[in-house]
N, C-alpha and C. Protein backbone atom coordinates (compact mmCIF):
# COMPACT_ATOMS: atom_id res chain seq x y z
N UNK A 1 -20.28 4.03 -17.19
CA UNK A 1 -19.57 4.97 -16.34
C UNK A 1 -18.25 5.34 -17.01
N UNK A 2 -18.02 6.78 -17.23
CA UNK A 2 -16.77 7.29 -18.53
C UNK A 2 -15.88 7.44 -16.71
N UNK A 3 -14.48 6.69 -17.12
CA UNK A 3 -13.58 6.91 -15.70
C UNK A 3 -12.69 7.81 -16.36
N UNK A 4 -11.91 8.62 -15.79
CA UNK A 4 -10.73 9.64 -16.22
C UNK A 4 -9.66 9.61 -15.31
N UNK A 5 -8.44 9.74 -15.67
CA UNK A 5 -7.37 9.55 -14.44
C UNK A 5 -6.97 11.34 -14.52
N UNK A 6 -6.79 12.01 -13.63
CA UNK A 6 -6.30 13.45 -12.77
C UNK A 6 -5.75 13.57 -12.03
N UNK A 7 -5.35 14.76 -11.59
CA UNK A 7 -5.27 15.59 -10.39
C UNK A 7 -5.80 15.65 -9.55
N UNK A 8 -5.74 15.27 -8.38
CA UNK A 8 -6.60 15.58 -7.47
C UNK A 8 -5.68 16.78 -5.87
N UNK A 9 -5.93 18.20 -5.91
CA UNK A 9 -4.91 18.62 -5.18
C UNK A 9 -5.17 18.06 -3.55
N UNK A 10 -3.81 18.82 -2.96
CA UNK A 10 -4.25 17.99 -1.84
C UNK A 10 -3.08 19.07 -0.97
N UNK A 11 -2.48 20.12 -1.47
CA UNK A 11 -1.66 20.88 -0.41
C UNK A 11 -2.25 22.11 -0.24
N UNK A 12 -0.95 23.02 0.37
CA UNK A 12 -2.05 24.28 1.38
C UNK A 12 -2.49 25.14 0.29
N UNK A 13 -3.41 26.00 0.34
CA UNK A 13 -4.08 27.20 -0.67
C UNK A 13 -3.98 27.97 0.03
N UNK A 14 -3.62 29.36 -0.93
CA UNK A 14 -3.35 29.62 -2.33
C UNK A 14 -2.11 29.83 -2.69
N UNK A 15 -1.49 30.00 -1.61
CA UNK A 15 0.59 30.91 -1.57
C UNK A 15 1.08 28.99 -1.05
N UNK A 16 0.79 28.12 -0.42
CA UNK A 16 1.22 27.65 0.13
C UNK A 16 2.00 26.46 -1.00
N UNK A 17 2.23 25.14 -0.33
CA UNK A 17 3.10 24.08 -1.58
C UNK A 17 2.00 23.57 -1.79
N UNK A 18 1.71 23.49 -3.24
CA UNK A 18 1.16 22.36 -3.54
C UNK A 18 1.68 21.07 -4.19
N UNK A 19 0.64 20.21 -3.92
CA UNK A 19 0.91 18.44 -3.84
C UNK A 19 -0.12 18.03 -4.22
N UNK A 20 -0.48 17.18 -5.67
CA UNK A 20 -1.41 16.70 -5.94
C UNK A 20 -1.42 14.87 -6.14
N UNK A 21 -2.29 14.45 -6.02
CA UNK A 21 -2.63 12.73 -5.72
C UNK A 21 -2.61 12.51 -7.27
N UNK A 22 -2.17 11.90 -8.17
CA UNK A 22 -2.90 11.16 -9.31
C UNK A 22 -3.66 10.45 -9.15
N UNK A 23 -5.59 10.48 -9.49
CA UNK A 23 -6.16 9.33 -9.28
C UNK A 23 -7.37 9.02 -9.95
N UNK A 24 -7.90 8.05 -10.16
CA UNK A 24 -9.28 8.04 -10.81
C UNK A 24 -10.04 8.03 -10.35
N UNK A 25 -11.04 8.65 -11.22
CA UNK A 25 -12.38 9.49 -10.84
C UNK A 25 -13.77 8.92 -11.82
N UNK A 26 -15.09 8.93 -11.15
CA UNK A 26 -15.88 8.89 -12.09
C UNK A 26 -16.19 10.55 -13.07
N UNK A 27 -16.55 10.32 -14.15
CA UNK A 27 -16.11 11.68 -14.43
C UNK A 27 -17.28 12.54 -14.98
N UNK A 28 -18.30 12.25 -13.38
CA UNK A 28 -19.78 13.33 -12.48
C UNK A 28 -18.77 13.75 -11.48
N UNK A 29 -17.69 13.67 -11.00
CA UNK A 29 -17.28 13.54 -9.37
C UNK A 29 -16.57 14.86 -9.93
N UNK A 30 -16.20 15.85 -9.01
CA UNK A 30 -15.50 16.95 -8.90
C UNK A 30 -14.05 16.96 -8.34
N UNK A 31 -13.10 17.90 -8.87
CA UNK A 31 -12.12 17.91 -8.88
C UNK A 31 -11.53 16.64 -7.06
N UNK A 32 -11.84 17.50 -6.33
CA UNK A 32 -11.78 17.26 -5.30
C UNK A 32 -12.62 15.89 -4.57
N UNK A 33 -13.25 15.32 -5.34
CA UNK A 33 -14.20 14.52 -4.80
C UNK A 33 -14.19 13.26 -4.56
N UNK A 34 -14.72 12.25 -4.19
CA UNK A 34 -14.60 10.59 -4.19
C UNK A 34 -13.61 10.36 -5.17
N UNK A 35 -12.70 9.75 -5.18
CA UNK A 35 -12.30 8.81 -6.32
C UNK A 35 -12.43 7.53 -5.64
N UNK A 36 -12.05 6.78 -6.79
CA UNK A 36 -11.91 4.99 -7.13
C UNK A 36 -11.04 4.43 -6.27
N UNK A 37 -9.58 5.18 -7.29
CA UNK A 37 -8.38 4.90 -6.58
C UNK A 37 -7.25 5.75 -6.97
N UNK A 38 -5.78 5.43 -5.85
CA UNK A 38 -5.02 6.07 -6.05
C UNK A 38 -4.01 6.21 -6.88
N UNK A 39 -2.94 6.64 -7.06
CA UNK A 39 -2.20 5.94 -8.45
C UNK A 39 -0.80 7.04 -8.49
N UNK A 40 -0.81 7.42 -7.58
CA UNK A 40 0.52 8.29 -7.21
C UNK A 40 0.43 9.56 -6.79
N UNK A 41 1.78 10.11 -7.19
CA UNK A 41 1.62 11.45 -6.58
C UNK A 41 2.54 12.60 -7.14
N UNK A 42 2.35 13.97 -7.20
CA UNK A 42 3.46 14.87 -7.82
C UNK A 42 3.20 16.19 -7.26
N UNK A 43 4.75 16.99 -7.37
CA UNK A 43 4.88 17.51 -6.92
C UNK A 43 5.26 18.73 -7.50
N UNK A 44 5.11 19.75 -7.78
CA UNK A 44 5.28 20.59 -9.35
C UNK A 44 6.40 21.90 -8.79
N UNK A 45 6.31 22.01 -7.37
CA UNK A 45 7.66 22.82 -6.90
C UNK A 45 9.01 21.69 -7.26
N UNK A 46 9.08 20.47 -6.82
CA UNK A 46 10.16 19.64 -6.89
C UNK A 46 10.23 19.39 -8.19
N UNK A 47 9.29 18.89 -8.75
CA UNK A 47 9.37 18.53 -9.95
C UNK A 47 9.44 16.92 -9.76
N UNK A 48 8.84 16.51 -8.63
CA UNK A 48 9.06 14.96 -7.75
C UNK A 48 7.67 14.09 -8.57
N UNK A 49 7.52 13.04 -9.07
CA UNK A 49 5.98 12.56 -9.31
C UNK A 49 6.29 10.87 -8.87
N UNK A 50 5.98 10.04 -8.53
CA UNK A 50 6.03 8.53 -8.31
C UNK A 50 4.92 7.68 -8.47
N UNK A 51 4.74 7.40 -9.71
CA UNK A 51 3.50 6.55 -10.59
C UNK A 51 3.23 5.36 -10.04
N UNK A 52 2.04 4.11 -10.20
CA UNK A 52 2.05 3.22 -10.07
C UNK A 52 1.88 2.95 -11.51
N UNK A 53 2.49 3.00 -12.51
CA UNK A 53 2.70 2.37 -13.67
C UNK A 53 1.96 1.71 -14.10
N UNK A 54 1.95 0.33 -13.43
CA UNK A 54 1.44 -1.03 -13.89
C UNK A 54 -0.63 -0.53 -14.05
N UNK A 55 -0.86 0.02 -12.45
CA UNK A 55 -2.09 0.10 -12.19
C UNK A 55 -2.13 1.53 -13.39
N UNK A 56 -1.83 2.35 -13.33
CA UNK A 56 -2.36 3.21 -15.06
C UNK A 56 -2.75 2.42 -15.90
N UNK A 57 -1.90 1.46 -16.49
CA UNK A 57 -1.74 1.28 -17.79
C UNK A 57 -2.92 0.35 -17.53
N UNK A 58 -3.31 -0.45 -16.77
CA UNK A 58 -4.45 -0.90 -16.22
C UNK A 58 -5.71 -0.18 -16.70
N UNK A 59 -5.90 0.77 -16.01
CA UNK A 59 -7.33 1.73 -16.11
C UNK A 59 -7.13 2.22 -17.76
N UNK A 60 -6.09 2.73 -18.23
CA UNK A 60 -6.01 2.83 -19.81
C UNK A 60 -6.42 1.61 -20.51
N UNK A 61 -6.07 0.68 -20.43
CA UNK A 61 -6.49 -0.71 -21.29
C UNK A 61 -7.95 -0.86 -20.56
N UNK A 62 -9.25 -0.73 -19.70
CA UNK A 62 -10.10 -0.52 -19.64
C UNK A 62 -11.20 0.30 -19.56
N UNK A 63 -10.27 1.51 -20.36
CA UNK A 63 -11.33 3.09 -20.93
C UNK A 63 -11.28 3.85 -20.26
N UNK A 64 -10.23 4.15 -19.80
CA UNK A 64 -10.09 5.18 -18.39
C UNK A 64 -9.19 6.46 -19.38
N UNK A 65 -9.31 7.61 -19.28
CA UNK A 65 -9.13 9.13 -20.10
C UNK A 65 -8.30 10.05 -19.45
N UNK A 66 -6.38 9.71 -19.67
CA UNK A 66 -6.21 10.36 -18.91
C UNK A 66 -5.99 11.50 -18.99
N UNK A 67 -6.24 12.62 -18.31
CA UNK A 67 -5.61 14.27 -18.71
C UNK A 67 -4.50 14.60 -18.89
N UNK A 68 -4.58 15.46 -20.06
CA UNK A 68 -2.82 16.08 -20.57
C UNK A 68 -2.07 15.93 -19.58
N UNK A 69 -2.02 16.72 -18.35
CA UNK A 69 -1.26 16.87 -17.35
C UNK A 69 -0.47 15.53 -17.10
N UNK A 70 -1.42 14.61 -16.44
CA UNK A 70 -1.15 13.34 -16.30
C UNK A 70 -0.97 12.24 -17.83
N UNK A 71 -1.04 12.62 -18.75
CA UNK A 71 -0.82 11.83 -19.62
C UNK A 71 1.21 12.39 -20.28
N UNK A 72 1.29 13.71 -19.42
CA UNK A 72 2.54 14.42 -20.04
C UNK A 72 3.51 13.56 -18.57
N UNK A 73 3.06 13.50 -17.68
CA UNK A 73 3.85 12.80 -16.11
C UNK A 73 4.13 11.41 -16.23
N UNK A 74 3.36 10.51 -17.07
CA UNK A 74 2.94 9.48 -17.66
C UNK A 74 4.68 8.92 -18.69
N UNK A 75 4.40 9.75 -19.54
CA UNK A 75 5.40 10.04 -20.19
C UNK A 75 6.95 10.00 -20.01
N UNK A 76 6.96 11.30 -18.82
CA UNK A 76 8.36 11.52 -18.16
C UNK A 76 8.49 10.09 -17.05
N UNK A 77 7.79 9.84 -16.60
CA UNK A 77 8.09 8.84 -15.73
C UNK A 77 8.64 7.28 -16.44
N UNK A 78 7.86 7.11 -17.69
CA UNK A 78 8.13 5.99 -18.35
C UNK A 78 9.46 6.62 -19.38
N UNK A 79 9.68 7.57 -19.63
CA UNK A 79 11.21 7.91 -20.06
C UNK A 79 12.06 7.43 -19.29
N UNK A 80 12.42 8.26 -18.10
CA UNK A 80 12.85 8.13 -16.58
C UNK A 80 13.10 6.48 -16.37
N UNK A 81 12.24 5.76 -16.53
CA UNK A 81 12.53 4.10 -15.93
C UNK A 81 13.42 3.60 -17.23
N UNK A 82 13.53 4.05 -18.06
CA UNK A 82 14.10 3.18 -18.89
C UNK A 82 15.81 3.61 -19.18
């Protein structure tokens, strides 16, 4: 089973705010669909995101693929803590 960590949206469509979940997915499942688990959240009007860090780096050290998007949030957030 190939896991991938994403986006998953979750605010109003199409004019409205959006707010998306970071989370993993099996990666048959659709944008929107079942995931695993959760793993934060962001916000791209605020520019707001709040990682669970530990649990990423988790699913990365057991083959989990995460997307640019989230691999660029990944990034800023672990800048940010230090």
């Amino acid at each position: 089973m190939a896991v991938h960590i994403r986006l998953r949206r979750i605010g109003k469509n199409p004019k409205g705010k959006p707010h998306f979940r970071v989370t993993v997915f099996d990666e048959r499942r659709g944008r929107d669909g079942r995931f695993i688990e959760e793993l934060g959240f962001y916000s791209p009007i605020t520019g707001e995101a709040k990682l669970k860090i530990e649990r990423i780096q988790y699913w990365i050290k057991n083959g989990a693929q995460p997307s640019l998007t989230v691999k660029s949030l990944i990034k800023k957030a672990t800048k940010a803590g230090k």
